[in-house]
Protein backbone atom coordinates (compact mmCIF):
# COMPACT_ATOMS: atom_id res chain seq x y z
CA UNK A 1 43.86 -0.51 16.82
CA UNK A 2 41.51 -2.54 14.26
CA UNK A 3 39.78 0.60 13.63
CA UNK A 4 42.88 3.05 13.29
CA UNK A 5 43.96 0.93 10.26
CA UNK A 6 40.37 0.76 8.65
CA UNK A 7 40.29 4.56 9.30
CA UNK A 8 43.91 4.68 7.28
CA UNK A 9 42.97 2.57 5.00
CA UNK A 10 40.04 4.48 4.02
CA UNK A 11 41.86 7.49 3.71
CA UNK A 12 44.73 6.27 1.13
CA UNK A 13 42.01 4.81 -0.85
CA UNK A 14 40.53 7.88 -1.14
CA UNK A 15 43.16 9.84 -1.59
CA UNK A 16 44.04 7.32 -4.94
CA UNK A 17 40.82 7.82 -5.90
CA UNK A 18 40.84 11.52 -5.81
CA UNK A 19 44.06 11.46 -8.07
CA UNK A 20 42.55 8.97 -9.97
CA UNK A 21 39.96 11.55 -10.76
CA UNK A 22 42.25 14.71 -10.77
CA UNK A 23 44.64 13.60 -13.81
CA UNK A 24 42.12 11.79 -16.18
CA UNK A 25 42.19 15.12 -18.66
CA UNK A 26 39.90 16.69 -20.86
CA UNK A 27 37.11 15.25 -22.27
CA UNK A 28 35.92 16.28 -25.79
CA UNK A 29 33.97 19.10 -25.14
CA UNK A 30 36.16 20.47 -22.12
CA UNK A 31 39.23 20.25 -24.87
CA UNK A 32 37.27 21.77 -27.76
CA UNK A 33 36.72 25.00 -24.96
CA UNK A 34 40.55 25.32 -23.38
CA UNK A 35 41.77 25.44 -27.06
CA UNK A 36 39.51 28.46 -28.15
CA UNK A 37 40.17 30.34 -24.42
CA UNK A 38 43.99 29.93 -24.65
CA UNK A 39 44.58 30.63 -28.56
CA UNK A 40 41.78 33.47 -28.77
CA UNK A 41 41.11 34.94 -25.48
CA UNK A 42 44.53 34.65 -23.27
CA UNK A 43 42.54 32.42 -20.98
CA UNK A 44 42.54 29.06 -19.16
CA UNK A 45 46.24 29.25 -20.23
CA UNK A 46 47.62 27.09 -17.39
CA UNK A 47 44.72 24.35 -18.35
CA UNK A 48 45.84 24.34 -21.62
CA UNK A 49 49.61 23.76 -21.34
CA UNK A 50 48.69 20.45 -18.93
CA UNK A 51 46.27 19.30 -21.37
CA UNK A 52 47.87 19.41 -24.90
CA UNK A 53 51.11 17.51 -26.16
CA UNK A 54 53.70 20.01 -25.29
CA UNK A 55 51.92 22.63 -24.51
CA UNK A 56 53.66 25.18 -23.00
CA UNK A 57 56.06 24.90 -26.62
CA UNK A 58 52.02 24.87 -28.30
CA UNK A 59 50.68 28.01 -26.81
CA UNK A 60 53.99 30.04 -28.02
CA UNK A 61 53.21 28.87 -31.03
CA UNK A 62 50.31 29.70 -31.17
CA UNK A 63 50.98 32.98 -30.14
CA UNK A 64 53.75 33.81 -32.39
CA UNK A 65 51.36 32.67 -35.32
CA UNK A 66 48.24 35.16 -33.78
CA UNK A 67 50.79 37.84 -33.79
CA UNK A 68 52.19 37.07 -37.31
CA UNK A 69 48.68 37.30 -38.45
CA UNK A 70 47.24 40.49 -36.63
CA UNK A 71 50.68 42.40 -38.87
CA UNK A 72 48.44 41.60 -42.24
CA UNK A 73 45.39 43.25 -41.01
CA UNK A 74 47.75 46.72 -39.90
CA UNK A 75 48.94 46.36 -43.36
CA UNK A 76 45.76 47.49 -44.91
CA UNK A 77 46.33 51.15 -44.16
CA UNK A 78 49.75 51.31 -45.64
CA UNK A 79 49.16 51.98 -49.24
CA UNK A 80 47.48 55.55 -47.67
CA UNK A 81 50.47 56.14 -44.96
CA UNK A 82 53.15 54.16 -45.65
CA UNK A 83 54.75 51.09 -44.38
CA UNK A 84 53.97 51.57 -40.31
CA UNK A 85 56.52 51.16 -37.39
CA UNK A 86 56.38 48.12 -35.28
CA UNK A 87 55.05 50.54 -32.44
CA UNK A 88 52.46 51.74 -34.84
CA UNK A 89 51.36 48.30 -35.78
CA UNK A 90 51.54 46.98 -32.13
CA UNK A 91 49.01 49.64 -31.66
CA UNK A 92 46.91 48.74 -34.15
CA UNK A 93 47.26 44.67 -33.31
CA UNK A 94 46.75 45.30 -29.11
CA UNK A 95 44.02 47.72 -29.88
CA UNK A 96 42.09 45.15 -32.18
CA UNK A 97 42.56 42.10 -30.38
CA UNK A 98 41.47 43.81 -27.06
CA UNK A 99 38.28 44.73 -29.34
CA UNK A 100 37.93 41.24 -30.90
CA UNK A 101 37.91 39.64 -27.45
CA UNK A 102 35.22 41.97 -25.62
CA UNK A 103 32.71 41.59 -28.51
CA UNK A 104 33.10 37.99 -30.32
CA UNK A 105 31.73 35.26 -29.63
CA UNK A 106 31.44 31.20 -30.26
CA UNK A 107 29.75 27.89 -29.95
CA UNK A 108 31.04 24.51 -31.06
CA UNK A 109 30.11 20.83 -32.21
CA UNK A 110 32.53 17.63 -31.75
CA UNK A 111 31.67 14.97 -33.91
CA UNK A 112 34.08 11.65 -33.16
CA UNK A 113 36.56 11.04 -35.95
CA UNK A 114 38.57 7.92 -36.45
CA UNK A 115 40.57 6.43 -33.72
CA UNK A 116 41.20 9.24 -31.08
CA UNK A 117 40.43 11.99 -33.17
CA UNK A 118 37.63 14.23 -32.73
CA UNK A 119 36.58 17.22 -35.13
CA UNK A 120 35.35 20.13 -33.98
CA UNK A 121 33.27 22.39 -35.69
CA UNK A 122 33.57 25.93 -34.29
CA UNK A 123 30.47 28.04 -35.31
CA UNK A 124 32.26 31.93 -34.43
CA UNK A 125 30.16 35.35 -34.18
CA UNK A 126 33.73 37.63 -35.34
CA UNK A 127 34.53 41.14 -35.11
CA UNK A 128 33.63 43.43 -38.04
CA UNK A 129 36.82 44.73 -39.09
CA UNK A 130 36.17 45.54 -42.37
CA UNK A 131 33.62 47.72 -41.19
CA UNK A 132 35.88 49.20 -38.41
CA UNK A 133 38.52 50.01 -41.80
CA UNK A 134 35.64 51.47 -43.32
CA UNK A 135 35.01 53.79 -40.47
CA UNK A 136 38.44 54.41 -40.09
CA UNK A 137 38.67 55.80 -43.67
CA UNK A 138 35.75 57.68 -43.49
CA UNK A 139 37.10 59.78 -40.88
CA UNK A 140 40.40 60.56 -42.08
CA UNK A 141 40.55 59.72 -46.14
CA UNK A 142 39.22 63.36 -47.73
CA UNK A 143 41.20 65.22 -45.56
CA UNK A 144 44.49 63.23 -46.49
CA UNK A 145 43.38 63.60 -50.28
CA UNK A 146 42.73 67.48 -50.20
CA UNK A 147 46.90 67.68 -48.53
CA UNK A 148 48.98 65.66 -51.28
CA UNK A 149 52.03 66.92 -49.72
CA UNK A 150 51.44 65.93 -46.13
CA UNK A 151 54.22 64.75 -43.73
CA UNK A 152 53.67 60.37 -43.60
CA UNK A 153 53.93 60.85 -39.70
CA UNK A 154 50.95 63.28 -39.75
CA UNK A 155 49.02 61.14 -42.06
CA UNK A 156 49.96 58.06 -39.90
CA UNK A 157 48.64 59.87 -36.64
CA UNK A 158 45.76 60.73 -38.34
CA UNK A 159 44.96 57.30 -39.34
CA UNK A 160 45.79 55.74 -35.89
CA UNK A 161 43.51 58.68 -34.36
CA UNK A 162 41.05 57.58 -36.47
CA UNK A 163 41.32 54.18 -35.85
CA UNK A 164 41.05 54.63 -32.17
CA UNK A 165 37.76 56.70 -32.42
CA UNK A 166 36.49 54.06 -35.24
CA UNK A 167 37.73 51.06 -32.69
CA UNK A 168 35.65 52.27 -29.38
CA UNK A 169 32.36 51.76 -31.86
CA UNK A 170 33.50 48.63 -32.75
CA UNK A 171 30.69 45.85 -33.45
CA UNK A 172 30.60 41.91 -33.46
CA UNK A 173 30.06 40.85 -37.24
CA UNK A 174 25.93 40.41 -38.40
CA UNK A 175 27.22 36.51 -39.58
CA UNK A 176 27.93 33.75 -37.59
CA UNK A 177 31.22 31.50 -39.97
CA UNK A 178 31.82 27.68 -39.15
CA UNK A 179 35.60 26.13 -38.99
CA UNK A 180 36.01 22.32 -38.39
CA UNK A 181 39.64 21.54 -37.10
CA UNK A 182 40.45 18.17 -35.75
CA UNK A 183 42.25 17.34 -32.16
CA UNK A 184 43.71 13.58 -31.70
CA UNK A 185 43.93 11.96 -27.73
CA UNK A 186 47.64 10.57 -26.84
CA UNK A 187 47.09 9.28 -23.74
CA UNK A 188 45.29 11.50 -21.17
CA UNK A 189 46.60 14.82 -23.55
CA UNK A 190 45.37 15.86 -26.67
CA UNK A 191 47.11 17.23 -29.89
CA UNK A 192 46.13 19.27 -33.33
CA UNK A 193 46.12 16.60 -35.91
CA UNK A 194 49.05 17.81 -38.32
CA UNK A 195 48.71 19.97 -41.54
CA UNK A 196 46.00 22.12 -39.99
CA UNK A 197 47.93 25.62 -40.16
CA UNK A 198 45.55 26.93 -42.41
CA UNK A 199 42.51 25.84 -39.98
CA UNK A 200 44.18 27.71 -37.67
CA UNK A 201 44.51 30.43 -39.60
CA UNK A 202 40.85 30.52 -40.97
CA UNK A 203 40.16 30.06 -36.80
CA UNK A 204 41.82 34.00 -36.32
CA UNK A 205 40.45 35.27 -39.34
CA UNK A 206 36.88 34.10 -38.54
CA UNK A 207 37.25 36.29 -34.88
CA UNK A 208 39.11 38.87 -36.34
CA UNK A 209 37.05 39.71 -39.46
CA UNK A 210 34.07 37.61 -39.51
CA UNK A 211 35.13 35.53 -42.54
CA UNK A 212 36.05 31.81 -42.88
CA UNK A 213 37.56 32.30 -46.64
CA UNK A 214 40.39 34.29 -47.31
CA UNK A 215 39.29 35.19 -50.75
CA UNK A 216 36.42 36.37 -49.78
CA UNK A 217 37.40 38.56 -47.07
CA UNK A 218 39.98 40.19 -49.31
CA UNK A 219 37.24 40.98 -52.04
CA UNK A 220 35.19 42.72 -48.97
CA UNK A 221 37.72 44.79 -47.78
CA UNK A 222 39.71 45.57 -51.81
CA UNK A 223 35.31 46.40 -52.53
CA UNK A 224 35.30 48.24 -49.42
CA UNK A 225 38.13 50.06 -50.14
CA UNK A 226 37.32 51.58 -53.05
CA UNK A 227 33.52 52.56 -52.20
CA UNK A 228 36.05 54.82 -49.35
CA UNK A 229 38.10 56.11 -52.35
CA UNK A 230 35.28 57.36 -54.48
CA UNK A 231 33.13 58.37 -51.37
CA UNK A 232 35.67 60.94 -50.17
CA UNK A 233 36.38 61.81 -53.77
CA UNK A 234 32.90 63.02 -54.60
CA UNK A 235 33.61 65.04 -51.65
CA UNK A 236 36.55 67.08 -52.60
């Protein structure tokens, strides 16, 4: 009988340990990597939403602001075709993020911060997309010059034909781009300090286009843009 209840009482102390163990969270770096693979990649989604503040209500978020985002970079071709459909630009968006998630890549650094924060210093290997415009262009931009009077839903199906061919030769970006956001513990969950939308902005742009500075990712692609122009007019 004695050794039943040392048996039993074995077993409910390990079974306290064991959930002891199971619900102590994230550590730093584990955090720093369920972030990334839930907001970039569509991964380690369930991971996420246990270890963040809300985060089931987070990762919509999230999403809502990757798809609000992915619209601007569509919008590049509409000065050529006109303002696109929402199918159009859902084309566009799912075929570039698919792209953005088979070729980036990332590493990162946490550095503790005061109290329970932590920042983390994301150092991300994008997607080239304004080389992917450029090749896009290429393909398509003489040909819609030469017919001024051209239907907008050939020129758009030209463009997204384009796009698709440009898309499948897709490349990571030459330049690796650093972002430092900062993540706070409550408890055994963690949170995105507040006033960091723009971090998380600069986060999607770095994957999506290889920059970390708006500015100077517009002046790329408005440069870019016009070496297109002038190259297909020389060819006319």
């Amino acid at each position: 009988m004695k050794k039943n209840k040392i048996v039993l009482l074995c077993f409910f102390i390990g079974i306290f340990i064991f959930s002891g163990c199971s619900n102590k969270g994230l550590d730093e770096k584990e955090v720093s990597k369920v972030f990334i693979e839930d907001f970039i990649y569509h991964k380690e989604t369930e991971k996420f939403k246990e270890n963040f503040v809300e985060g089931d209500i987070l990762s919509k978020q999230l999403t809502i602001m990757t798809t609000g985002v992915e619209d601007t970079f569509s919008g590049v071709f509409d000065p050529i075709t006109g303002p696109l459909s929402e199918k159009e630009k859902k084309q566009i968006s799912d075929g570039l993020m698919k792209k953005v998630r088979e070729t980036s890549s990332y590493k990162y650094k946490v550095k503790e911060g005061k109290k329970n924060q932590i920042e983390v210093t994301y150092q991300i290997k994008g997607f080239d997309y304004p080389h992917l415009v450029e090749q896009t262009l290429d393909g398509v931009l003489g040909e819609l010059m030469k017919e001024t009077d051209m239907k907008a839903s050939t020129s758009k199906q030209m463009i997204l034909h384009s796009f698709s061919d440009a898309l499948s030769k897709g490349k990571e970006s030459k330049k690796s781009t650093e972002v430092t956001i900062k993540f706070e513990k409550v408890k055994k969950q963690w949170q995105i300090v507040e006033g960091q939308d723009d971090k998380l902005e600069l986060i999607l742009l770095a994957f999506i286009s290889g920059y970390n500075n708006k500015s100077n990712y517009e002046k790329e692609m408005n440069t870019m843009l016009e070496s297109s122009i002038n190259n297909a007019k020389s060819k006319l």
